[in-house]
PDB file of N, CA and C in Angstrom:
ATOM      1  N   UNK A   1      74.866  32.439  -2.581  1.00  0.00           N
ATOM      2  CA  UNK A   1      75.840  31.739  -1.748  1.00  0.00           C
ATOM      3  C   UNK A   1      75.873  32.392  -0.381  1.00  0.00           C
ATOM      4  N   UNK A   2      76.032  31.934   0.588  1.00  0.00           N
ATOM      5  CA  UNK A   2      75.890  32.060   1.720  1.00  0.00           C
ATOM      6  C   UNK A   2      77.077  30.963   2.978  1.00  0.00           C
ATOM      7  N   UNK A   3      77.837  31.892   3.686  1.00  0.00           N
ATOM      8  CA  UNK A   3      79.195  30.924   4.353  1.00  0.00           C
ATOM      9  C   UNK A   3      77.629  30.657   6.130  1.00  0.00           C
ATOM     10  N   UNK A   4      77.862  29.764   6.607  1.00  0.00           N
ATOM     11  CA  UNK A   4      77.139  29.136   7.365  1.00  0.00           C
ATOM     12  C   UNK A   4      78.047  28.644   8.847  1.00  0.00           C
ATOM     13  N   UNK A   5      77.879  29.967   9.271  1.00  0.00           N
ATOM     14  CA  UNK A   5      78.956  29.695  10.741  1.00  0.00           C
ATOM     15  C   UNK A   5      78.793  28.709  11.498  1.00  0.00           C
ATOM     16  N   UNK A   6      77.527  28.383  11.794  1.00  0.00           N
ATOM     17  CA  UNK A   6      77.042  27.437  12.835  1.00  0.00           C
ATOM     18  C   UNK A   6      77.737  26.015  12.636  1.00  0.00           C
ATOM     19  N   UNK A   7      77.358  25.932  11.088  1.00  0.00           N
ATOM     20  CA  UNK A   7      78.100  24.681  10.330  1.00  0.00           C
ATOM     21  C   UNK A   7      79.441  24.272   9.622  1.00  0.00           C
ATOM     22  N   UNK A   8      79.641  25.451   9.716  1.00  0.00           N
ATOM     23  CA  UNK A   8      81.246  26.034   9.164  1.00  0.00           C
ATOM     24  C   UNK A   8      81.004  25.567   8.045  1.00  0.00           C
ATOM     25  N   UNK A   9      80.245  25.854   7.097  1.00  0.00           N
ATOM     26  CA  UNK A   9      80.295  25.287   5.725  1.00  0.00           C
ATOM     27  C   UNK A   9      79.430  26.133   5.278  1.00  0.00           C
ATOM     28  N   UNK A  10      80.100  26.417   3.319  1.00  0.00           N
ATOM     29  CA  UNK A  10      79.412  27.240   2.880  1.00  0.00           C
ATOM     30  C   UNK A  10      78.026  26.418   1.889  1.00  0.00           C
ATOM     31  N   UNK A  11      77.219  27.505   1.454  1.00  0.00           N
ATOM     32  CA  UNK A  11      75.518  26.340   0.837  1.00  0.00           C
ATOM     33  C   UNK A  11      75.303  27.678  -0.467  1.00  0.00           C
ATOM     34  N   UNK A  12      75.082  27.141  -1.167  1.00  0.00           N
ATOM     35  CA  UNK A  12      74.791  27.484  -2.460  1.00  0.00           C
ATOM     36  C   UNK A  12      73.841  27.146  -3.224  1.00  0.00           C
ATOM     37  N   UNK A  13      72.460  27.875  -3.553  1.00  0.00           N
ATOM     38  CA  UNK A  13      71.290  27.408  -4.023  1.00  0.00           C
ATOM     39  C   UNK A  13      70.950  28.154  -5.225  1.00  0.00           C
ATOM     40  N   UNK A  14      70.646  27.258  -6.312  1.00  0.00           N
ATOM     41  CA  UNK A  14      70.454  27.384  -7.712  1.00  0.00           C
ATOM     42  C   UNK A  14      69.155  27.713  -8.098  1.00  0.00           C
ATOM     43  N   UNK A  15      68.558  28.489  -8.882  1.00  0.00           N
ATOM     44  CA  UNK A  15      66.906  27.676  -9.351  1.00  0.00           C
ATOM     45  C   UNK A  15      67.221  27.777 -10.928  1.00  0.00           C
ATOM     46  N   UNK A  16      66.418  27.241 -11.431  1.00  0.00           N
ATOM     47  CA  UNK A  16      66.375  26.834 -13.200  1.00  0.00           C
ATOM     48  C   UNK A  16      65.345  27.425 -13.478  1.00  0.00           C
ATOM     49  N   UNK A  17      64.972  28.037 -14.711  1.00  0.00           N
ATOM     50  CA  UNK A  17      63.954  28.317 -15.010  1.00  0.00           C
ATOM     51  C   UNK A  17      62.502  27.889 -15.124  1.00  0.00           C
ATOM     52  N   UNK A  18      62.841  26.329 -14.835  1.00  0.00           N
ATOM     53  CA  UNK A  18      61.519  25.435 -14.718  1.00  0.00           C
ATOM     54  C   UNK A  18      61.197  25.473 -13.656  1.00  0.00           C
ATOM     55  N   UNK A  19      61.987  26.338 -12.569  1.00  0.00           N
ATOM     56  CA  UNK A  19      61.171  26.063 -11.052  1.00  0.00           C
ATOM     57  C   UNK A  19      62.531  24.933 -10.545  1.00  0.00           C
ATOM     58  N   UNK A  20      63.180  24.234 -10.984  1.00  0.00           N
ATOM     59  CA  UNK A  20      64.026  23.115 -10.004  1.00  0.00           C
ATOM     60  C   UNK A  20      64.984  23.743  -9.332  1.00  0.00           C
ATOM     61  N   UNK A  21      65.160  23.153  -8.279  1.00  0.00           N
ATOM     62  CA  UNK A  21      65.883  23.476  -7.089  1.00  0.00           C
ATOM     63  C   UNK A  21      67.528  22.749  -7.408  1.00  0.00           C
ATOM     64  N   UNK A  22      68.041  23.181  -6.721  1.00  0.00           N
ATOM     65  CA  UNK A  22      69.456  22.551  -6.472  1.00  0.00           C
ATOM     66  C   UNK A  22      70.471  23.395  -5.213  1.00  0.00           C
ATOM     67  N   UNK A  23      70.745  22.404  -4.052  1.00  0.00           N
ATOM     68  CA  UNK A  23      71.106  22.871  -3.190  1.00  0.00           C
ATOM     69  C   UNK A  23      72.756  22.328  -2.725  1.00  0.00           C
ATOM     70  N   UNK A  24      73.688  23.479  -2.797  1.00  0.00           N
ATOM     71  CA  UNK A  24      75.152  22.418  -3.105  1.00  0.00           C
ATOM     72  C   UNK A  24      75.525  22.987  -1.660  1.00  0.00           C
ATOM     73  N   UNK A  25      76.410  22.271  -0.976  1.00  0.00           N
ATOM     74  CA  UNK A  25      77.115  22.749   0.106  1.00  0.00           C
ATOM     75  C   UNK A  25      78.687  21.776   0.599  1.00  0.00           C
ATOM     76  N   UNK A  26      79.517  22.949   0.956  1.00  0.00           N
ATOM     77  CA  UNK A  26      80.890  22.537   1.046  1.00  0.00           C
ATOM     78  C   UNK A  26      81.798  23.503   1.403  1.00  0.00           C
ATOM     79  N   UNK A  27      83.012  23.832   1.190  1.00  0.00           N
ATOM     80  CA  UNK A  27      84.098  24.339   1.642  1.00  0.00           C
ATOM     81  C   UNK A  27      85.273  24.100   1.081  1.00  0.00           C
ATOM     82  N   UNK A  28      86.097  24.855   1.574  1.00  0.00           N
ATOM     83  CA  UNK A  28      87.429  24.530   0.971  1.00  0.00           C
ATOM     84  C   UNK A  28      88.197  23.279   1.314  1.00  0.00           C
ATOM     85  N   UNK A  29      88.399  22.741   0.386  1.00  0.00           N
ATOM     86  CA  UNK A  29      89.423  21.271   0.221  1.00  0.00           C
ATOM     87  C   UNK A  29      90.637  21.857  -0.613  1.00  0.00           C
ATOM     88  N   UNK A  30      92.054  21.664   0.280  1.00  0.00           N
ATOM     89  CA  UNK A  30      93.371  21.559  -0.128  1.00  0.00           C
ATOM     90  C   UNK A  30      92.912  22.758  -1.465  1.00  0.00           C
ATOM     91  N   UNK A  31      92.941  24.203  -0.611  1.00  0.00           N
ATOM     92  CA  UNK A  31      92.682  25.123  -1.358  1.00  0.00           C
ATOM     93  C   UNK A  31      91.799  25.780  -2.515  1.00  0.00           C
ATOM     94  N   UNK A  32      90.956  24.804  -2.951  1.00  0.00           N
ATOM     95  CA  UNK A  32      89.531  24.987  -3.937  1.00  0.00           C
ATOM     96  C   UNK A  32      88.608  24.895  -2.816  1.00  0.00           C
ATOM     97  N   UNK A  33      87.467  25.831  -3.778  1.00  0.00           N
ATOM     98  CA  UNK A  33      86.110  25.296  -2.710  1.00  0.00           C
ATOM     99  C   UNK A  33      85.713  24.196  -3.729  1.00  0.00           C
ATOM    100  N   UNK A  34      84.750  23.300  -2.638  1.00  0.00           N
ATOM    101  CA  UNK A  34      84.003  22.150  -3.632  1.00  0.00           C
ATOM    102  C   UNK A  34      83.123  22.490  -2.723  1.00  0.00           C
ATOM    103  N   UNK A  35      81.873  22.569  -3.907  1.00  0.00           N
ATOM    104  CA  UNK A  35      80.246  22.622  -3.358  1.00  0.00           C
ATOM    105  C   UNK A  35      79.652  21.110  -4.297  1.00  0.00           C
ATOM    106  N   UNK A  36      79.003  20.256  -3.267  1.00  0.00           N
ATOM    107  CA  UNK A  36      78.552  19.579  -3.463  1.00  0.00           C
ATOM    108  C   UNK A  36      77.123  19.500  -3.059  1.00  0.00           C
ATOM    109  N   UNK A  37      76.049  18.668  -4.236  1.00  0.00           N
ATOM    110  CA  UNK A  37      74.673  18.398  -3.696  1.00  0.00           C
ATOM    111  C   UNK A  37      73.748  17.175  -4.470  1.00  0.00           C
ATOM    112  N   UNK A  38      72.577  16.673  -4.368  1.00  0.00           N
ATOM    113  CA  UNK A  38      71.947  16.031  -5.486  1.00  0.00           C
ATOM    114  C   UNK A  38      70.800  17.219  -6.347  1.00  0.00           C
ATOM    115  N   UNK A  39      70.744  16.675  -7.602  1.00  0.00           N
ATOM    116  CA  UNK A  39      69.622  17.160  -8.343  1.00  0.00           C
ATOM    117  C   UNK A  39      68.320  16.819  -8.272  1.00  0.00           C
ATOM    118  N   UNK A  40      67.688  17.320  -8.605  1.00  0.00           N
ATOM    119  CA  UNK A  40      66.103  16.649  -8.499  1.00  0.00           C
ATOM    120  C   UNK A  40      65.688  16.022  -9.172  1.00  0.00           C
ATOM    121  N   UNK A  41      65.085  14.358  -9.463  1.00  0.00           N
ATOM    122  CA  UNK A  41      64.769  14.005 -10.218  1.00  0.00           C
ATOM    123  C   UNK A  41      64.517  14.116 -11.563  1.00  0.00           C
ATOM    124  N   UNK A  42      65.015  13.328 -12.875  1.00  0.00           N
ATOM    125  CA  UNK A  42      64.884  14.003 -13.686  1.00  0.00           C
ATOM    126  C   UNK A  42      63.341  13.038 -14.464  1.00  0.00           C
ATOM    127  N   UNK A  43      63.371  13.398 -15.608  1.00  0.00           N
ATOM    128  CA  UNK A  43      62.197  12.288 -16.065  1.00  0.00           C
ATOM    129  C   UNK A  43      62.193  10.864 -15.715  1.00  0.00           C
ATOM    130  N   UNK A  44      63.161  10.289 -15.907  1.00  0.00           N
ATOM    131  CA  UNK A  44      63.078   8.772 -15.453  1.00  0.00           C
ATOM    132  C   UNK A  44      63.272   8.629 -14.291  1.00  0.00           C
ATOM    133  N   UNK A  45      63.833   9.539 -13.341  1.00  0.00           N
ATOM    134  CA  UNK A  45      63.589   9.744 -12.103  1.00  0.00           C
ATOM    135  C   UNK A  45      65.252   9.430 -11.340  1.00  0.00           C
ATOM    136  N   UNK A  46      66.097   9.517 -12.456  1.00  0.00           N
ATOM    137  CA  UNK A  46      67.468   9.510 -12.006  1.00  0.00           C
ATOM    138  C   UNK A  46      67.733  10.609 -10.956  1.00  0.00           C
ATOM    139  N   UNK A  47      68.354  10.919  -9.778  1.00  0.00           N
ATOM    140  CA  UNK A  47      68.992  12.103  -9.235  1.00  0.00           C
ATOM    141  C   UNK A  47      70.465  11.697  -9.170  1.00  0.00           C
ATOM    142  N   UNK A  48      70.654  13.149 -10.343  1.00  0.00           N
ATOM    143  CA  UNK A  48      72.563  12.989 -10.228  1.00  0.00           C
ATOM    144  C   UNK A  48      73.043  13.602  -9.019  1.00  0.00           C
ATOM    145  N   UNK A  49      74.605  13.778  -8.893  1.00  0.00           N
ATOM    146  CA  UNK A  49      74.983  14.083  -8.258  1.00  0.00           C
ATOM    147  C   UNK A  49      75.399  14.968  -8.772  1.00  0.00           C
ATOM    148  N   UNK A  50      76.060  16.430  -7.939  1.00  0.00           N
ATOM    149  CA  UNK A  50      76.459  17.614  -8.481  1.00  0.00           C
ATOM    150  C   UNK A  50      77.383  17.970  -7.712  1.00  0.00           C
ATOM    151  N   UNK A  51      78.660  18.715  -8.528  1.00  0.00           N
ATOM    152  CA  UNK A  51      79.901  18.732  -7.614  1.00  0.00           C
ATOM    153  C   UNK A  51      80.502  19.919  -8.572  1.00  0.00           C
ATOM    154  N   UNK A  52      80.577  21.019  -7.762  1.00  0.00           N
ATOM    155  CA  UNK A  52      80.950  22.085  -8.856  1.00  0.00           C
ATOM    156  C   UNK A  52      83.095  22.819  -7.541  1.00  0.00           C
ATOM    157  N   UNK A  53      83.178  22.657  -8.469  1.00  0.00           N
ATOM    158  CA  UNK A  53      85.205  23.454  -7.707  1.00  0.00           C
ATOM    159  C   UNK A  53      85.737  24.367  -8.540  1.00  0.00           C
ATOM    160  N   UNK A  54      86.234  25.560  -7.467  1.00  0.00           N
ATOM    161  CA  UNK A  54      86.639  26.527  -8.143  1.00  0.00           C
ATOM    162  C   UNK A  54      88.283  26.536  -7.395  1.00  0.00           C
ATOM    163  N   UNK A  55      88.661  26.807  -8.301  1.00  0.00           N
ATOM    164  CA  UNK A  55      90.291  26.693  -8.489  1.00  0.00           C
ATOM    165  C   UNK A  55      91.000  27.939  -8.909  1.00  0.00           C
ATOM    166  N   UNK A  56      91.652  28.385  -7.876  1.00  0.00           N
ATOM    167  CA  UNK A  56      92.224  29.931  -7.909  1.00  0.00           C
ATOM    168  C   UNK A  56      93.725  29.030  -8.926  1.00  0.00           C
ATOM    169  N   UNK A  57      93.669  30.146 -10.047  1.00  0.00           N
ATOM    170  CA  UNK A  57      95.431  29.984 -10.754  1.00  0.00           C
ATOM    171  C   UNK A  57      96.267  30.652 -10.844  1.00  0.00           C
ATOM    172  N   UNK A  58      97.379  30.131 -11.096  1.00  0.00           N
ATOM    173  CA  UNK A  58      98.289  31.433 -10.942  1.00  0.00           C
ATOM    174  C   UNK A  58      98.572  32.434 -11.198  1.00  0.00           C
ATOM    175  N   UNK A  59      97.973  32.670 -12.409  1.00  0.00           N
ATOM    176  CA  UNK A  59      97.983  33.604 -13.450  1.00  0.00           C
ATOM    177  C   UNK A  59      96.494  34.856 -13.032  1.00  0.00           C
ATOM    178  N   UNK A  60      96.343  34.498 -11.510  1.00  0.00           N
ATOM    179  CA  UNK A  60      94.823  34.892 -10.884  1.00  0.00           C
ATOM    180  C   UNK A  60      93.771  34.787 -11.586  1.00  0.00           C
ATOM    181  N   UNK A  61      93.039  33.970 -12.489  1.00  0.00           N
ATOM    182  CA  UNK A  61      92.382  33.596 -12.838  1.00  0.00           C
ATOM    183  C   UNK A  61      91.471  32.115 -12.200  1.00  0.00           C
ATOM    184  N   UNK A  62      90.291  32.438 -11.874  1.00  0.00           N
ATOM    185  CA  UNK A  62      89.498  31.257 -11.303  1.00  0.00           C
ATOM    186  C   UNK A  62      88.740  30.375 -11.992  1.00  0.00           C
ATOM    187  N   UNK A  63      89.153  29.149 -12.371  1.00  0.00           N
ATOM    188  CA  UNK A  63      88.740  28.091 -12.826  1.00  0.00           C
ATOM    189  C   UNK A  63      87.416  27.395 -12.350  1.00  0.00           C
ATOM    190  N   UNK A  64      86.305  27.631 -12.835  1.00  0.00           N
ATOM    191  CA  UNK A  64      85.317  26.934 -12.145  1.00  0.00           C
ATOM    192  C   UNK A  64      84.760  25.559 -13.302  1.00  0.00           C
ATOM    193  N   UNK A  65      84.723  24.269 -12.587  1.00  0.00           N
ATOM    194  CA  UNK A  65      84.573  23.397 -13.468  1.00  0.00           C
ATOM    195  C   UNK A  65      83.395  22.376 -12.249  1.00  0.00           C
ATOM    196  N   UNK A  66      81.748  22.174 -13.073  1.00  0.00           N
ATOM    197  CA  UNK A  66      81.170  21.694 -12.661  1.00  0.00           C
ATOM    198  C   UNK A  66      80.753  20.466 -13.340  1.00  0.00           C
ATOM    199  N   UNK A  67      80.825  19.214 -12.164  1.00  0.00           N
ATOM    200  CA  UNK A  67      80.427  17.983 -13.089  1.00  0.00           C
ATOM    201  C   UNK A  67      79.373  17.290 -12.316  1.00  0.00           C
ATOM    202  N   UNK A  68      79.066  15.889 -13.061  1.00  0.00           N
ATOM    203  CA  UNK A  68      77.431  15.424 -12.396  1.00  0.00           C
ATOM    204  C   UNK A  68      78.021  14.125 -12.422  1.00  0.00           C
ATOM    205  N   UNK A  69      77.279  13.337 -11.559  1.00  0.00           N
ATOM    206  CA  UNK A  69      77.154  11.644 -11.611  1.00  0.00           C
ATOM    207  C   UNK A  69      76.070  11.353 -11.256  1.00  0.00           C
ATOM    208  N   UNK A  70      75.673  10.007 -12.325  1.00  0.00           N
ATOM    209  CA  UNK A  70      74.415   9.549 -12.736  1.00  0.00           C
ATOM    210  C   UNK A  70      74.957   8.086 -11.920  1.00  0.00           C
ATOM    211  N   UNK A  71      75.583   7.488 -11.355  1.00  0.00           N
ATOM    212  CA  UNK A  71      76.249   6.249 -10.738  1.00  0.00           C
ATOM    213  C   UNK A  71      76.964   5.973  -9.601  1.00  0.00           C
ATOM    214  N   UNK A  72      76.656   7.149  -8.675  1.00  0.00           N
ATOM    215  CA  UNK A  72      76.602   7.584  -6.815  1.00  0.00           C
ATOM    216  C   UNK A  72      78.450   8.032  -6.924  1.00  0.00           C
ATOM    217  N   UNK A  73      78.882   8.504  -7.677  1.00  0.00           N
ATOM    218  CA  UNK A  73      80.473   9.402  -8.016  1.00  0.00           C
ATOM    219  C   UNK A  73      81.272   8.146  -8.593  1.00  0.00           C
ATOM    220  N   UNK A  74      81.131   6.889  -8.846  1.00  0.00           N
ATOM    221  CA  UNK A  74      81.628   6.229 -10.063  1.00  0.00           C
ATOM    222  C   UNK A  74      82.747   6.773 -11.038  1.00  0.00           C
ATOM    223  N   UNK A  75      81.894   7.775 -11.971  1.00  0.00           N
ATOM    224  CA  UNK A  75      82.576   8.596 -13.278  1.00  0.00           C
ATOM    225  C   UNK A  75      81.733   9.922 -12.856  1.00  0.00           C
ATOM    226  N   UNK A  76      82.347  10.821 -13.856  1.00  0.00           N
ATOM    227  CA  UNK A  76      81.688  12.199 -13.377  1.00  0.00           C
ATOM    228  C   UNK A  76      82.297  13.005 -14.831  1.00  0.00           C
ATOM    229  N   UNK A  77      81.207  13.569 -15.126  1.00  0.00           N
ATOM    230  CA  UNK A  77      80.921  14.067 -17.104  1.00  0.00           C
ATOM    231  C   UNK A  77      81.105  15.771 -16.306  1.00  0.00           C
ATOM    232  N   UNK A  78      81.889  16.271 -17.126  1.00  0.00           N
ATOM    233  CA  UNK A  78      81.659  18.304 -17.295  1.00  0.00           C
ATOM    234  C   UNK A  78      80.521  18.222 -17.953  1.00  0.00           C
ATOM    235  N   UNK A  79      80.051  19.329 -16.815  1.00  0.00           N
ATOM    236  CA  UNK A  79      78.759  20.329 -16.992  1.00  0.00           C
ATOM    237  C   UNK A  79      79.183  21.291 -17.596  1.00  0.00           C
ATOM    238  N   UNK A  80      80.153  22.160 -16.651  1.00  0.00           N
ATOM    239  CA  UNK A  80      80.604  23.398 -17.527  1.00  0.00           C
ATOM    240  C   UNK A  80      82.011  23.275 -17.002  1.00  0.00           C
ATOM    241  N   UNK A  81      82.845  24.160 -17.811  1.00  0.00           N
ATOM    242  CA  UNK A  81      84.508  24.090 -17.600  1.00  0.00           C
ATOM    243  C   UNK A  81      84.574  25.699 -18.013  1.00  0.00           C
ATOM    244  N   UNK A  82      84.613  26.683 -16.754  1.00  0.00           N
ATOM    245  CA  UNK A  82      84.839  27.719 -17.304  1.00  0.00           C
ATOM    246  C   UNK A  82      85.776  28.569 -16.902  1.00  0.00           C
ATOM    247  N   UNK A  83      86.615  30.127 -16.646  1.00  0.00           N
ATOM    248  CA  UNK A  83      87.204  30.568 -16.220  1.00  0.00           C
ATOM    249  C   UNK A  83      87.101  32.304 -15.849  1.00  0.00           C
ATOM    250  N   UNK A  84      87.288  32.353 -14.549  1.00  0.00           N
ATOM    251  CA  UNK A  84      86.991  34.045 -14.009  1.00  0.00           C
ATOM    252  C   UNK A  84      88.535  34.727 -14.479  1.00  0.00           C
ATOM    253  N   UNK A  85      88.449  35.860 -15.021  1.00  0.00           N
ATOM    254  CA  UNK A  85      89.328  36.604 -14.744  1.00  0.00           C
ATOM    255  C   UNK A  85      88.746  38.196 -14.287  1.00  0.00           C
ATOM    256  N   UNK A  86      89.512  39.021 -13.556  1.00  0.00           N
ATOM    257  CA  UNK A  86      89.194  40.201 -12.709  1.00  0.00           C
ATOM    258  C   UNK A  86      88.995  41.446 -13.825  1.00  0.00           C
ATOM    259  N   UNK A  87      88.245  41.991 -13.957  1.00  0.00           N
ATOM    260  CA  UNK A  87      87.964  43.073 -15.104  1.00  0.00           C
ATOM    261  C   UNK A  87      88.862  44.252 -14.656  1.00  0.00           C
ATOM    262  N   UNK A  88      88.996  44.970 -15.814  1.00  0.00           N
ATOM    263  CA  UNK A  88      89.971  45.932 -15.597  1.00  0.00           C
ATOM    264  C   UNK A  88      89.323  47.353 -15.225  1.00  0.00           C
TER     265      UNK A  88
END
């Protein structure tokens, strides 16, 4: 992850073990960041969409919940639904 002054926006780049790319970029919205990007083709040659937000809670714990759309943001399925807390 990397914050991007020029653009005022932060960019976040993934790789998978197969070699695929995924490049998300965004910023904070009404206090979460949302990083958004597309995927790379998959076999049938769909590219979802990818939209991952992390959500500070009260309890200081960070909520990160990433989802995809296969239908240009239509509906949108969890990828992962997970949660940071600060080690002791």
């Amino acid at each position: 992850s990397i914050y991007d002054a020029a653009y005022k926006k932060w960019h976040q780049t993934w790789v998978d073990i197969g070699g695929s790319l995924l490049l998300l970029d965004g910023g904070l919205v009404d206090g979460r960041m949302v990083l958004a990007g597309k995927s790379p083709p998959d076999a049938q040659g769909v590219i979802a969409l990818q939209r991952v937000t992390w959500s500070p809670l009260p309890d200081g714990r960070v909520r990160q919940h990433w989802e995809s759309s296969t239908d240009s943001g239509k509906t949108w399925t969890t990828v992962f639904d997970g949660y940071y807390t600060k080690s002791k």
